[in-house]
Every structure is written in structure tokens, then in C-alpha cells.
C-alpha atoms as a PDB file:
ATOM      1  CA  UNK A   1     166.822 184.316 173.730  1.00  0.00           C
ATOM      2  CA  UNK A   2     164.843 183.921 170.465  1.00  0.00           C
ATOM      3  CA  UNK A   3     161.745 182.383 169.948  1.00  0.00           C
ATOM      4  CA  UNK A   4     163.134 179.394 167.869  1.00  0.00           C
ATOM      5  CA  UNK A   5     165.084 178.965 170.828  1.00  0.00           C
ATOM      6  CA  UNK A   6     162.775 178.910 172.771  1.00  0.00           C
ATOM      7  CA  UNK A   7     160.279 176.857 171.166  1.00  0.00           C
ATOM      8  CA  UNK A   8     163.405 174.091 170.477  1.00  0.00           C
ATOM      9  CA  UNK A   9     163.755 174.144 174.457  1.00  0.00           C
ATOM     10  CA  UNK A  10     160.079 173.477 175.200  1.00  0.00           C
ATOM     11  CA  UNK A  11     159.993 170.527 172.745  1.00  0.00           C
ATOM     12  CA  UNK A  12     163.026 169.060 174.163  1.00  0.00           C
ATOM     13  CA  UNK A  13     161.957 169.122 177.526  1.00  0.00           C
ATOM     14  CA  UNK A  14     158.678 167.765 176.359  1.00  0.00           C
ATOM     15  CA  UNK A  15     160.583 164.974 174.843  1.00  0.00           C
ATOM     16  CA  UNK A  16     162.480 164.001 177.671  1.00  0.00           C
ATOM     17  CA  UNK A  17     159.909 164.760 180.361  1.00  0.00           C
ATOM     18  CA  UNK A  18     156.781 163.024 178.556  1.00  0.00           C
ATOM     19  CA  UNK A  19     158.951 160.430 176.196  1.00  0.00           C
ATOM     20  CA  UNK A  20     161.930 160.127 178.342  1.00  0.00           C
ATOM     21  CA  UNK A  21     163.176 157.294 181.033  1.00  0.00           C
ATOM     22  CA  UNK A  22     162.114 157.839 183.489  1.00  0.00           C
ATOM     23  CA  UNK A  23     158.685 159.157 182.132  1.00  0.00           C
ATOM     24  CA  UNK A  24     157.501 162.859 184.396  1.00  0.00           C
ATOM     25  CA  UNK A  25     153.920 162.983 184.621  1.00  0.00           C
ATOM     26  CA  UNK A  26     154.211 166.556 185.986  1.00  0.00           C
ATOM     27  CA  UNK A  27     155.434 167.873 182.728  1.00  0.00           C
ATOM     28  CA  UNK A  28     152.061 167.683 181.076  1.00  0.00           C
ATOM     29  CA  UNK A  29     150.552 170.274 183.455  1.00  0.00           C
ATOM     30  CA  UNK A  30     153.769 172.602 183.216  1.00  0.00           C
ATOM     31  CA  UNK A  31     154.121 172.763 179.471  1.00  0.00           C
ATOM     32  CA  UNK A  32     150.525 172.488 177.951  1.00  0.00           C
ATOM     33  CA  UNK A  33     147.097 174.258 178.048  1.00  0.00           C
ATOM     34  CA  UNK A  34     144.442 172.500 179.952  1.00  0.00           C
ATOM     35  CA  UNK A  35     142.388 172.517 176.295  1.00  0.00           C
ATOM     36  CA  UNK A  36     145.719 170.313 174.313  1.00  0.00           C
ATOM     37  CA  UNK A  37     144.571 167.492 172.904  1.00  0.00           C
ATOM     38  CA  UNK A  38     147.105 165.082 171.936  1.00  0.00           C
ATOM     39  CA  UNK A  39     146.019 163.089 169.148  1.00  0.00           C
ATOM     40  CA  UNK A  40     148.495 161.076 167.042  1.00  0.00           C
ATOM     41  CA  UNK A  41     148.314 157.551 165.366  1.00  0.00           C
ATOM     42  CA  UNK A  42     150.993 155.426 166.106  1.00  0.00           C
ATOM     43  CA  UNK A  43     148.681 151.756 165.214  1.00  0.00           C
ATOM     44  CA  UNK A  44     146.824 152.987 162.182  1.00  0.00           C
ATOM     45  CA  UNK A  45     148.460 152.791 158.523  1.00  0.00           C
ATOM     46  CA  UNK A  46     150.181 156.698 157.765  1.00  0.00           C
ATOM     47  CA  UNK A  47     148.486 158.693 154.666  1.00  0.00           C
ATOM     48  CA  UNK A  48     146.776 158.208 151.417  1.00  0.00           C
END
């Protein structure tokens, strides 16, 4: 498998794991480092 592949599979289980319905708590400790912070602004006004 290549590593695009790869990577593509990790975000898509993060995706449906973390985004999906129902949500899997579990996939947060399987598919990050215990340092990840997750910081996105989804209520503040985007860019200059």
C-alpha cells in the first residue's frame, strides 16, 4: 500500500469514527498521539 493510501485511510476513518453517526470516542486514542491538539474555529469569522 502507499503512503497516500494510507494517509487517505486514516483520515477517513477519522471522519467517520470522530465526525460520523454514531460518533466512536475510542477512535481518538487509536489514531492520534497523546500530545494532538485539535484546534480549529468553527464560531469565529475565517481569515484576513
Amino acid at each position: 500500500m502507499s503512503k497516500e493510501k494510507d494517509n487517505k485511510d486514516i483520515v477517513g476513518r477519522w471522519f467517520d469514527g470522530f465526525w460520523g453517526n454514531p460518533w466512536n470516542p475510542d477512535i481518538i486514542d487509536e489514531l492520534t498521539a497523546p500530545n494532538m491538539l485539535l484546534h480549529y474555529s468553527l464560531h469565529e469569522p475565517a481569515g484576513p
